[in-house]
PDB file of N, CA and C in Angstrom:
ATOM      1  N   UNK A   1       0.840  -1.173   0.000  1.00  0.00           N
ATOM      2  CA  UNK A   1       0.000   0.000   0.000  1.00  0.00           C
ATOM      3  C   UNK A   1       0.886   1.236   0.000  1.00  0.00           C
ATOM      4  N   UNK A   2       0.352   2.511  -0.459  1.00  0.00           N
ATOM      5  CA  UNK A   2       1.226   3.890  -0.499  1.00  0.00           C
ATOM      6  C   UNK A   2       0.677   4.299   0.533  1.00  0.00           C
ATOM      7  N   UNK A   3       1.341   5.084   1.400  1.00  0.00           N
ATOM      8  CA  UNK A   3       1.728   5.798   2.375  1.00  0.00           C
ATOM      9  C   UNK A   3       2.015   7.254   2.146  1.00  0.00           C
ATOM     10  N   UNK A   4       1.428   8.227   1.853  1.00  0.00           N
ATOM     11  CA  UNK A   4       1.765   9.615   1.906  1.00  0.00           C
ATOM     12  C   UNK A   4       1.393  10.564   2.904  1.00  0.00           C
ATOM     13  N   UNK A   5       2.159  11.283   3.264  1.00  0.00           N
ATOM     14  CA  UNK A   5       1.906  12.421   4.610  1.00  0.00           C
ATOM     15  C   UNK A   5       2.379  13.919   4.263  1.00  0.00           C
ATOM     16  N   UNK A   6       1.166  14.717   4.355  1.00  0.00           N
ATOM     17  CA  UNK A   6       1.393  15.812   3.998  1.00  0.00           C
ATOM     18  C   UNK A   6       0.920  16.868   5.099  1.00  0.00           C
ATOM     19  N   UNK A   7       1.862  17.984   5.489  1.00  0.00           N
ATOM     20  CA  UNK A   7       1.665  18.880   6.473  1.00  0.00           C
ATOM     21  C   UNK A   7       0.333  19.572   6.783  1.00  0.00           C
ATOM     22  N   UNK A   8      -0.332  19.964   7.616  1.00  0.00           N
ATOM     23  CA  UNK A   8      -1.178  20.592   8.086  1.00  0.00           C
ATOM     24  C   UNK A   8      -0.967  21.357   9.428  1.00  0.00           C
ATOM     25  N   UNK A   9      -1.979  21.961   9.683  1.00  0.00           N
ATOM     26  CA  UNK A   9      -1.269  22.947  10.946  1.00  0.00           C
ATOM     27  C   UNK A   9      -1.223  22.004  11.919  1.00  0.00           C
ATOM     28  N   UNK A  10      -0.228  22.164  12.904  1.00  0.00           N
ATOM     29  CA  UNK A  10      -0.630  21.164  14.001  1.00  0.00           C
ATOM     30  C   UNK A  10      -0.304  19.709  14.030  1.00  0.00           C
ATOM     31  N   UNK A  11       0.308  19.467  12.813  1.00  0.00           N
ATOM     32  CA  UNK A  11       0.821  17.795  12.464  1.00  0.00           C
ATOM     33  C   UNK A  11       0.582  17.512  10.771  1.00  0.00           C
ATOM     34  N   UNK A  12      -0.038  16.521  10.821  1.00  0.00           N
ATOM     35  CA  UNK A  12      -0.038  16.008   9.237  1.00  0.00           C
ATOM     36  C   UNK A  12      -1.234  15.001   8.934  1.00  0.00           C
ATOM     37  N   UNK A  13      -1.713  15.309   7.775  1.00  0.00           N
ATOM     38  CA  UNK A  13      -2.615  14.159   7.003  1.00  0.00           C
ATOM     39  C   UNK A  13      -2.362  13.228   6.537  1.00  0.00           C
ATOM     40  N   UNK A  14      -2.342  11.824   6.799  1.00  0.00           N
ATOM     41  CA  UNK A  14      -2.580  10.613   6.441  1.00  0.00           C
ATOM     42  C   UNK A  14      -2.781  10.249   5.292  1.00  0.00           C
ATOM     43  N   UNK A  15      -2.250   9.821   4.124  1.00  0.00           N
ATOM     44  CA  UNK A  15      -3.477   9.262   3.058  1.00  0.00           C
ATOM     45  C   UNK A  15      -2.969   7.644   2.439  1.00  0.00           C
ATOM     46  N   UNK A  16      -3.826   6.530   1.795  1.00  0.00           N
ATOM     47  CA  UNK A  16      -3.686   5.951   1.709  1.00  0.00           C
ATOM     48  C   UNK A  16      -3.690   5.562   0.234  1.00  0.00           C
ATOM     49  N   UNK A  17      -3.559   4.996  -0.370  1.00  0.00           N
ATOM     50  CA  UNK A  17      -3.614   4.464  -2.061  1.00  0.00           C
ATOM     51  C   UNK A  17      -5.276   3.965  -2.280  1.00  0.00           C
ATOM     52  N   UNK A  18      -5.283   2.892  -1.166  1.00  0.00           N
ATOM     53  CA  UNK A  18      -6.652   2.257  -0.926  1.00  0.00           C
ATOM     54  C   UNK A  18      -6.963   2.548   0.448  1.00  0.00           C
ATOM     55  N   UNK A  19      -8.971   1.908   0.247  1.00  0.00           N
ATOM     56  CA  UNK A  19      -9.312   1.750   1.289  1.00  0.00           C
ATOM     57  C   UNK A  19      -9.025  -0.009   1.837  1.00  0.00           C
ATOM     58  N   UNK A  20      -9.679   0.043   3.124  1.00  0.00           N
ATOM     59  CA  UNK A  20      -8.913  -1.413   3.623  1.00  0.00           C
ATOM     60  C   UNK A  20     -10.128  -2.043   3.406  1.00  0.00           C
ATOM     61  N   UNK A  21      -9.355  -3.641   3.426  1.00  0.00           N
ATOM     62  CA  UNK A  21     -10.409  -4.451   2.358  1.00  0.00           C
ATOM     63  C   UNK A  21     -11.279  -5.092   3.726  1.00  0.00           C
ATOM     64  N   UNK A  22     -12.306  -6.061   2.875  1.00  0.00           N
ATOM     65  CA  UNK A  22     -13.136  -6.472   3.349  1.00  0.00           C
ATOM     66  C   UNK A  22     -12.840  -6.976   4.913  1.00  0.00           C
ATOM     67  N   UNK A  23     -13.490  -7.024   6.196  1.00  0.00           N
ATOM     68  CA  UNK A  23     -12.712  -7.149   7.453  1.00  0.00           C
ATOM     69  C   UNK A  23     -11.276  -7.084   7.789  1.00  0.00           C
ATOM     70  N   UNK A  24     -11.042  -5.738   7.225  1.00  0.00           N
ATOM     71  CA  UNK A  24      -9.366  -5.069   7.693  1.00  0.00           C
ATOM     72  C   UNK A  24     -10.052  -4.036   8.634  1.00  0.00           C
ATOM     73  N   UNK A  25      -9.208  -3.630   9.329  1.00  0.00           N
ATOM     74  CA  UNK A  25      -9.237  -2.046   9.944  1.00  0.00           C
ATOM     75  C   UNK A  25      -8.071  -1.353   9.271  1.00  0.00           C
ATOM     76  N   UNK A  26      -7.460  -0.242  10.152  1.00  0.00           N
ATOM     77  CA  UNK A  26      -6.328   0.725   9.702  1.00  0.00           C
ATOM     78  C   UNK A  26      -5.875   1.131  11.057  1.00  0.00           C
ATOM     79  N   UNK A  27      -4.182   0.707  11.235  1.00  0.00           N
ATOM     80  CA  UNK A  27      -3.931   0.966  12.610  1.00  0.00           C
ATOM     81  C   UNK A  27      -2.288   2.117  11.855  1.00  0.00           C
ATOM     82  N   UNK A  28      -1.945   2.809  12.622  1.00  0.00           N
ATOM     83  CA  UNK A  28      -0.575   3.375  12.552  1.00  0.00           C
ATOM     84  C   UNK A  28       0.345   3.420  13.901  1.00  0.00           C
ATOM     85  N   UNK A  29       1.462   3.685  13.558  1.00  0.00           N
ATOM     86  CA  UNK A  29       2.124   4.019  14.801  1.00  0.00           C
ATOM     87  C   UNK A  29       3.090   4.907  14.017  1.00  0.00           C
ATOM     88  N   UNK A  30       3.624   6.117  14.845  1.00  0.00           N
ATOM     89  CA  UNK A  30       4.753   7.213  14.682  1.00  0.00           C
ATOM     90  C   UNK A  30       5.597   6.979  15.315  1.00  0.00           C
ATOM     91  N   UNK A  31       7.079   6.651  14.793  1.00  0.00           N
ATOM     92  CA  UNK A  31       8.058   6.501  15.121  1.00  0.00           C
ATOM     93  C   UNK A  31       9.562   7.222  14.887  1.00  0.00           C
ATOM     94  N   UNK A  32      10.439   7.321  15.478  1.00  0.00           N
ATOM     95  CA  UNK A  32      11.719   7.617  14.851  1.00  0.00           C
ATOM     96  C   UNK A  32      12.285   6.582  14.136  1.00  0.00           C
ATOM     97  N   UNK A  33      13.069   7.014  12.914  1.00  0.00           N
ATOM     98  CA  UNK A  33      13.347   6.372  11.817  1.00  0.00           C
ATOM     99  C   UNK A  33      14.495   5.078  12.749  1.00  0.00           C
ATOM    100  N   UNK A  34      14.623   5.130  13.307  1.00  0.00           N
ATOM    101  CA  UNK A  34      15.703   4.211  13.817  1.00  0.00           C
ATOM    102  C   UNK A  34      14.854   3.013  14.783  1.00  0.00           C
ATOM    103  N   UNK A  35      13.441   3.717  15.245  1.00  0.00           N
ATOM    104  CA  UNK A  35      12.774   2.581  16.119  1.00  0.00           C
ATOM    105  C   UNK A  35      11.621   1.783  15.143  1.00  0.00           C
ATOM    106  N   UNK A  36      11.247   2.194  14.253  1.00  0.00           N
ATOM    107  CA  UNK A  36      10.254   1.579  13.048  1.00  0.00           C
ATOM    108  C   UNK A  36       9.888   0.695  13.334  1.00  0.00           C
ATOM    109  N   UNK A  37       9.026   0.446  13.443  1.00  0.00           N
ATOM    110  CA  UNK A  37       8.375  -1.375  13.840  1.00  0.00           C
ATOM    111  C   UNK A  37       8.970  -2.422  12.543  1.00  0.00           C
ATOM    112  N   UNK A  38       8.945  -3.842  13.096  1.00  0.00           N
ATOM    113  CA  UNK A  38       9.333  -4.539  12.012  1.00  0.00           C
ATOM    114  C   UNK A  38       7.969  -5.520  12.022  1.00  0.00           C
ATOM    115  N   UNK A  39       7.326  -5.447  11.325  1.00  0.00           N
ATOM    116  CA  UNK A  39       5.788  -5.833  10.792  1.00  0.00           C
ATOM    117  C   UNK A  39       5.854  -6.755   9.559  1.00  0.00           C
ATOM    118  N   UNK A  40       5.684  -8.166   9.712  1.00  0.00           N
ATOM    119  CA  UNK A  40       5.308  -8.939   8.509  1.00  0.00           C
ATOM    120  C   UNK A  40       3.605  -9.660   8.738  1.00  0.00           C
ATOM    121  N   UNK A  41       3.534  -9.931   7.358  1.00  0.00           N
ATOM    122  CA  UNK A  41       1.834 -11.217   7.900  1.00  0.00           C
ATOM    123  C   UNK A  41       2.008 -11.534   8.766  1.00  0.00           C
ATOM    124  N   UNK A  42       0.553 -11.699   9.326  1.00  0.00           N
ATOM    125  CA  UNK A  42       0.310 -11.751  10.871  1.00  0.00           C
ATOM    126  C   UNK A  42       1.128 -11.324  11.793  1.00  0.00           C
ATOM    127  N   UNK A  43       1.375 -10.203  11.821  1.00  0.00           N
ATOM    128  CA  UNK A  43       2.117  -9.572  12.878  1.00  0.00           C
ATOM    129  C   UNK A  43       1.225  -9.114  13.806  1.00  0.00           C
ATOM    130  N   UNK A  44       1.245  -9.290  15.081  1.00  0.00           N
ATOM    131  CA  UNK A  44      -0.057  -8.453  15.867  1.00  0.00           C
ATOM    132  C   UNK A  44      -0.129  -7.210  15.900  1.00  0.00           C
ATOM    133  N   UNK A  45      -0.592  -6.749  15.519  1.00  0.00           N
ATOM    134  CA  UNK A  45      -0.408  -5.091  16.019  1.00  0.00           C
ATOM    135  C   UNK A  45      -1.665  -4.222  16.323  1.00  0.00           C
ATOM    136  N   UNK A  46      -1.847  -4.964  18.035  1.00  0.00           N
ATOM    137  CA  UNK A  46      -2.881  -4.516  18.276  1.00  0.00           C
ATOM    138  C   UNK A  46      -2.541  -3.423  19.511  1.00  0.00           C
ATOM    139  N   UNK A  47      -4.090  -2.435  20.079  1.00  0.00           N
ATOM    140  CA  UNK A  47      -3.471  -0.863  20.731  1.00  0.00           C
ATOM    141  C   UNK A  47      -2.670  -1.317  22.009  1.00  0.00           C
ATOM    142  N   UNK A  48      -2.723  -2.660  22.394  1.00  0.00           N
ATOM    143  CA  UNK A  48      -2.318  -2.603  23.844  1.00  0.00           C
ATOM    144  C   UNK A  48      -0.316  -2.688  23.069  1.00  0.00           C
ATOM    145  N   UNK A  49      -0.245  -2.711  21.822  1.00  0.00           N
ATOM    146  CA  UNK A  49       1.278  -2.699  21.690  1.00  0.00           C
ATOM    147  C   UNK A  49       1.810  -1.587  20.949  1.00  0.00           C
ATOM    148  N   UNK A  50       0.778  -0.405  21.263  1.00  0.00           N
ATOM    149  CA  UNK A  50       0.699   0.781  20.809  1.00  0.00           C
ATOM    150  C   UNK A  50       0.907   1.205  19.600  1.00  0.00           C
ATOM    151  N   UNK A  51      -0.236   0.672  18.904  1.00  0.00           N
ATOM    152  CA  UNK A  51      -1.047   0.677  17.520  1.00  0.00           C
ATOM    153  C   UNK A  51      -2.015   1.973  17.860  1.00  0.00           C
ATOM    154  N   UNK A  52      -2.398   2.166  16.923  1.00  0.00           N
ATOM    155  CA  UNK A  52      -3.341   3.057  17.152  1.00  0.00           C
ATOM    156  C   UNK A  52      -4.477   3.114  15.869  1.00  0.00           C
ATOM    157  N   UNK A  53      -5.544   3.544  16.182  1.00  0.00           N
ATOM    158  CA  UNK A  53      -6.719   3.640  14.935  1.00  0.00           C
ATOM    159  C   UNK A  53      -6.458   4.514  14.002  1.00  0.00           C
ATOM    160  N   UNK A  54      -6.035   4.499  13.065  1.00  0.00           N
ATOM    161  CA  UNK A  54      -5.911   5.486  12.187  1.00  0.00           C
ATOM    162  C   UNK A  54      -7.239   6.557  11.828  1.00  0.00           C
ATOM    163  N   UNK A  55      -7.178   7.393  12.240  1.00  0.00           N
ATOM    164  CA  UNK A  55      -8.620   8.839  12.238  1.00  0.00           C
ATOM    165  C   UNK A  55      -9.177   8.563  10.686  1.00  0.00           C
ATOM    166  N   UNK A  56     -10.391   8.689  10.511  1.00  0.00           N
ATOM    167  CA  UNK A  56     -11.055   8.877   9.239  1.00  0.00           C
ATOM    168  C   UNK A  56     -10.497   9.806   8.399  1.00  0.00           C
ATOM    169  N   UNK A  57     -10.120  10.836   8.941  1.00  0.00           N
ATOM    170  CA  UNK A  57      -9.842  12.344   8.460  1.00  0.00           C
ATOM    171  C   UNK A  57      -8.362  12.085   8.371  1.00  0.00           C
ATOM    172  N   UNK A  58      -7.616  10.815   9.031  1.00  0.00           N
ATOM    173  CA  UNK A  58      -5.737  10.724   8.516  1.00  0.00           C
ATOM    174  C   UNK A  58      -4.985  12.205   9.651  1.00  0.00           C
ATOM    175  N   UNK A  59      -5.801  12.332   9.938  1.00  0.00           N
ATOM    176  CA  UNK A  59      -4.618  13.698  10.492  1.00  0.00           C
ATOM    177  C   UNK A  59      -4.297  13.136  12.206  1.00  0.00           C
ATOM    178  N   UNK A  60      -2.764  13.293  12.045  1.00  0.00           N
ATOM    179  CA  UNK A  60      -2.215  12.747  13.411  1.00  0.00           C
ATOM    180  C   UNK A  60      -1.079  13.577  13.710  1.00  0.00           C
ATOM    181  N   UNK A  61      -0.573  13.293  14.617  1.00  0.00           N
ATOM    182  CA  UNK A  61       0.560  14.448  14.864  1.00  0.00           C
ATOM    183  C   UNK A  61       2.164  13.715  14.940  1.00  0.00           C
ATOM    184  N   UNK A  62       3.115  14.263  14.742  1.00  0.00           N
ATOM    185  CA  UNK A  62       4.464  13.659  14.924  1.00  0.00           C
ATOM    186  C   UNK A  62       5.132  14.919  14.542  1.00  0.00           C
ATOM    187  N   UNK A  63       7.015  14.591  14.680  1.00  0.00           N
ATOM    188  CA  UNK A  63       7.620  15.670  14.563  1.00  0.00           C
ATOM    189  C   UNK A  63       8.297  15.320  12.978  1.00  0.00           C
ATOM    190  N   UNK A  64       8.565  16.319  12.469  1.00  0.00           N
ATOM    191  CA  UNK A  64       9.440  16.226  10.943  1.00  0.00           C
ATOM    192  C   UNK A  64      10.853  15.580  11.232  1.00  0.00           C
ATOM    193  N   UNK A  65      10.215  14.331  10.028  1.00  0.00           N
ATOM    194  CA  UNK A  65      11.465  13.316  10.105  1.00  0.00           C
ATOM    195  C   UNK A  65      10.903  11.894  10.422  1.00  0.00           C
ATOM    196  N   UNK A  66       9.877  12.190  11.307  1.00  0.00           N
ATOM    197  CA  UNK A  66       9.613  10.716  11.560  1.00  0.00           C
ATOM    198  C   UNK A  66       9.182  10.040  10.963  1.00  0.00           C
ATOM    199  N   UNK A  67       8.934   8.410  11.481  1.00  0.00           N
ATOM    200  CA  UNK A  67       8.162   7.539  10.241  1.00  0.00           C
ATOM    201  C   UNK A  67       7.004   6.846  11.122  1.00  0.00           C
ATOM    202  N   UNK A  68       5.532   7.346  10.014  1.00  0.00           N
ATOM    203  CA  UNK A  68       4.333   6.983  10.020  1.00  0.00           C
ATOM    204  C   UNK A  68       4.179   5.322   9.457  1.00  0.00           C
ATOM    205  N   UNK A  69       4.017   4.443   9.841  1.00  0.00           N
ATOM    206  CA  UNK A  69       4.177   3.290   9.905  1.00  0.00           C
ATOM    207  C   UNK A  69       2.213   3.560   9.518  1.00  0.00           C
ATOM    208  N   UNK A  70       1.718   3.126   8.763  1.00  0.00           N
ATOM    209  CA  UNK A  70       0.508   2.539   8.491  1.00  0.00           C
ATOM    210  C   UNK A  70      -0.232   0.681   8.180  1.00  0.00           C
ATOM    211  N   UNK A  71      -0.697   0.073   8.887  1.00  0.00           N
ATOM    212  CA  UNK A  71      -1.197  -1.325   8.447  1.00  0.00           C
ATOM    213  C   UNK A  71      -2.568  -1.168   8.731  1.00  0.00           C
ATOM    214  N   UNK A  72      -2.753  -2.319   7.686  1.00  0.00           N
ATOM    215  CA  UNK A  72      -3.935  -2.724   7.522  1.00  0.00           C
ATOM    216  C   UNK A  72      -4.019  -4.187   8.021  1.00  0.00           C
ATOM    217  N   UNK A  73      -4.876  -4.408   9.347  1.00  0.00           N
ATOM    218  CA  UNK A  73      -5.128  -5.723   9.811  1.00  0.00           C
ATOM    219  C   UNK A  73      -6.861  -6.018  10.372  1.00  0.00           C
ATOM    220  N   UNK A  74      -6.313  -7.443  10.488  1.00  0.00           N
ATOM    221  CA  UNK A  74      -7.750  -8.024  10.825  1.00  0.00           C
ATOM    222  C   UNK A  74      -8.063  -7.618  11.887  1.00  0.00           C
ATOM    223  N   UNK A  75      -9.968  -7.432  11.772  1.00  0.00           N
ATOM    224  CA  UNK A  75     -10.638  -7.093  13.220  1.00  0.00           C
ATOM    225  C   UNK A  75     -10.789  -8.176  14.162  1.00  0.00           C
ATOM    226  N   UNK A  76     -10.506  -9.256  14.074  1.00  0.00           N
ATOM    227  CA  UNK A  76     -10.316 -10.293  14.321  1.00  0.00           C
ATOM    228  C   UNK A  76      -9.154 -10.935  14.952  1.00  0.00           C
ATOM    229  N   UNK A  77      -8.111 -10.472  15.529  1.00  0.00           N
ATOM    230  CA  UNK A  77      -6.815 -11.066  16.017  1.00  0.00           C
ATOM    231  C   UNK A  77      -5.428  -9.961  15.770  1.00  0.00           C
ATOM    232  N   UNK A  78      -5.821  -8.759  15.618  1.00  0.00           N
ATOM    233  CA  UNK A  78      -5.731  -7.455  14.851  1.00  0.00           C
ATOM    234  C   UNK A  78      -3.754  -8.366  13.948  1.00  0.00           C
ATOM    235  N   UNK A  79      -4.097  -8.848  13.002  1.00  0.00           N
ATOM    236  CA  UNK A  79      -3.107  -9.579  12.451  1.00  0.00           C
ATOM    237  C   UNK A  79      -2.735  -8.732  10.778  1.00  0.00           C
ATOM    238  N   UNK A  80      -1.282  -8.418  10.813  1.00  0.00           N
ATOM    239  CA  UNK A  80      -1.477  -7.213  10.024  1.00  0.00           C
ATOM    240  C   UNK A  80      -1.276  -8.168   8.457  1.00  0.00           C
ATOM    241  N   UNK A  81      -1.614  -7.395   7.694  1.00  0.00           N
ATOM    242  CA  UNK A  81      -2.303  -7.860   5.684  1.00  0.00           C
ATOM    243  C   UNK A  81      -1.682  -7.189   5.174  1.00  0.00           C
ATOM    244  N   UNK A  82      -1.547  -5.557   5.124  1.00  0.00           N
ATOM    245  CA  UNK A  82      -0.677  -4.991   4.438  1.00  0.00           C
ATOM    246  C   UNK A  82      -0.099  -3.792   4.940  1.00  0.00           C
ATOM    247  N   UNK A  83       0.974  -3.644   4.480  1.00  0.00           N
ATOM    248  CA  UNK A  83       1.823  -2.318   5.169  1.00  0.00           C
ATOM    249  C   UNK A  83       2.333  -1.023   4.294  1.00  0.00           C
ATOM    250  N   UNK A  84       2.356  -0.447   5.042  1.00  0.00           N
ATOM    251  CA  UNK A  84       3.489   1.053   4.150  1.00  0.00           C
ATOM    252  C   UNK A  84       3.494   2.392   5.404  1.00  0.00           C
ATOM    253  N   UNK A  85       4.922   2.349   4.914  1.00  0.00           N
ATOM    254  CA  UNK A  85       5.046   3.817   5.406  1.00  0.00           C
ATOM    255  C   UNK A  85       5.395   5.468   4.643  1.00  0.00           C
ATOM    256  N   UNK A  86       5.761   6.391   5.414  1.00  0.00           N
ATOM    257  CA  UNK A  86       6.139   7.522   5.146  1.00  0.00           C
ATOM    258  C   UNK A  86       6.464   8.502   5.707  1.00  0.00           C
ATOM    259  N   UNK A  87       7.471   9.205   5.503  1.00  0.00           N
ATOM    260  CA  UNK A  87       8.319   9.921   6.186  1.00  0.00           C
ATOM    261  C   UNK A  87       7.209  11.342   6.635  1.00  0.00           C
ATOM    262  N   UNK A  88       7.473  11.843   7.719  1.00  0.00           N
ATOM    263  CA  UNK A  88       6.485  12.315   8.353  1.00  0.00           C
ATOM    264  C   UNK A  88       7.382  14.532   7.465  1.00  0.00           C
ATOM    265  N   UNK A  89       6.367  15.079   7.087  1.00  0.00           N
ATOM    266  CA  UNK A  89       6.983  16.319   7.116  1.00  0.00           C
ATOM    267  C   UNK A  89       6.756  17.432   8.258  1.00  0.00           C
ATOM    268  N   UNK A  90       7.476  18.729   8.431  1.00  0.00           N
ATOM    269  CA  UNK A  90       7.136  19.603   9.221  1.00  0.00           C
ATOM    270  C   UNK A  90       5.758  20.283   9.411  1.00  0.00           C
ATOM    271  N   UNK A  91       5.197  19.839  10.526  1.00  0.00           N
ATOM    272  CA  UNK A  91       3.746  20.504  11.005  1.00  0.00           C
ATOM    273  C   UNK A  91       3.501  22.183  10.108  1.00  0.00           C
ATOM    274  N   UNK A  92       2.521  22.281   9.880  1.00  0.00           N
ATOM    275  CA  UNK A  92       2.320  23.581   9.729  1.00  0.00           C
ATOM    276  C   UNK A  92       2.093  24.893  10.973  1.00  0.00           C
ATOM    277  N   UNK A  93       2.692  25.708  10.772  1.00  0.00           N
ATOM    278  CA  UNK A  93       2.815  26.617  12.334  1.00  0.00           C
ATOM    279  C   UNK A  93       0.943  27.222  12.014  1.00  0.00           C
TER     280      UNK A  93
END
């Protein structure tokens, strides 16, 4: 999946290539480029391992530089299907 992040005031917008398929959700996590999660099929990545719901609207906050880690997993065993990231840019003041 593509992964693009583009500035807004206050942090950045989210966007995805697709929507998530039939019983997927959309989880992210923000990271520094050096801590990145390492995520293959079935990887769990559920909130108690600080996943998070990705907002309808994509807008989340991080600092410029970081990496927006996006998956798509099951509602079901939150087991991740597909991945992508993107480098996070500078918030808008």
């Amino acid at each position: 999946m593509e992964v693009k992040a583009a500035a807004r005031s206050g942090g950045q917008t989210v966007t995805v290539s697709a929507a998530p398929g039939t019983g997927l959700q959309r989880r992210y996590m923000v990271t520094d480029a050096d801590k990145t999660p390492n995520v293959s099929y079935d990887t769990v990545v559920d909130l108690a391992s600080g996943w998070a719901a990705l907002p309808d609207t994509g807008e989340i906050a991080g600092a410029e530089g970081q990496i927006v880690t996006v998956v798509d997993n099951t509602t079901q065993g939150a087991k991740a299907r597909a991945l992508g990231t993107a480098i996070l840019p500078a918030p808008l003041a």
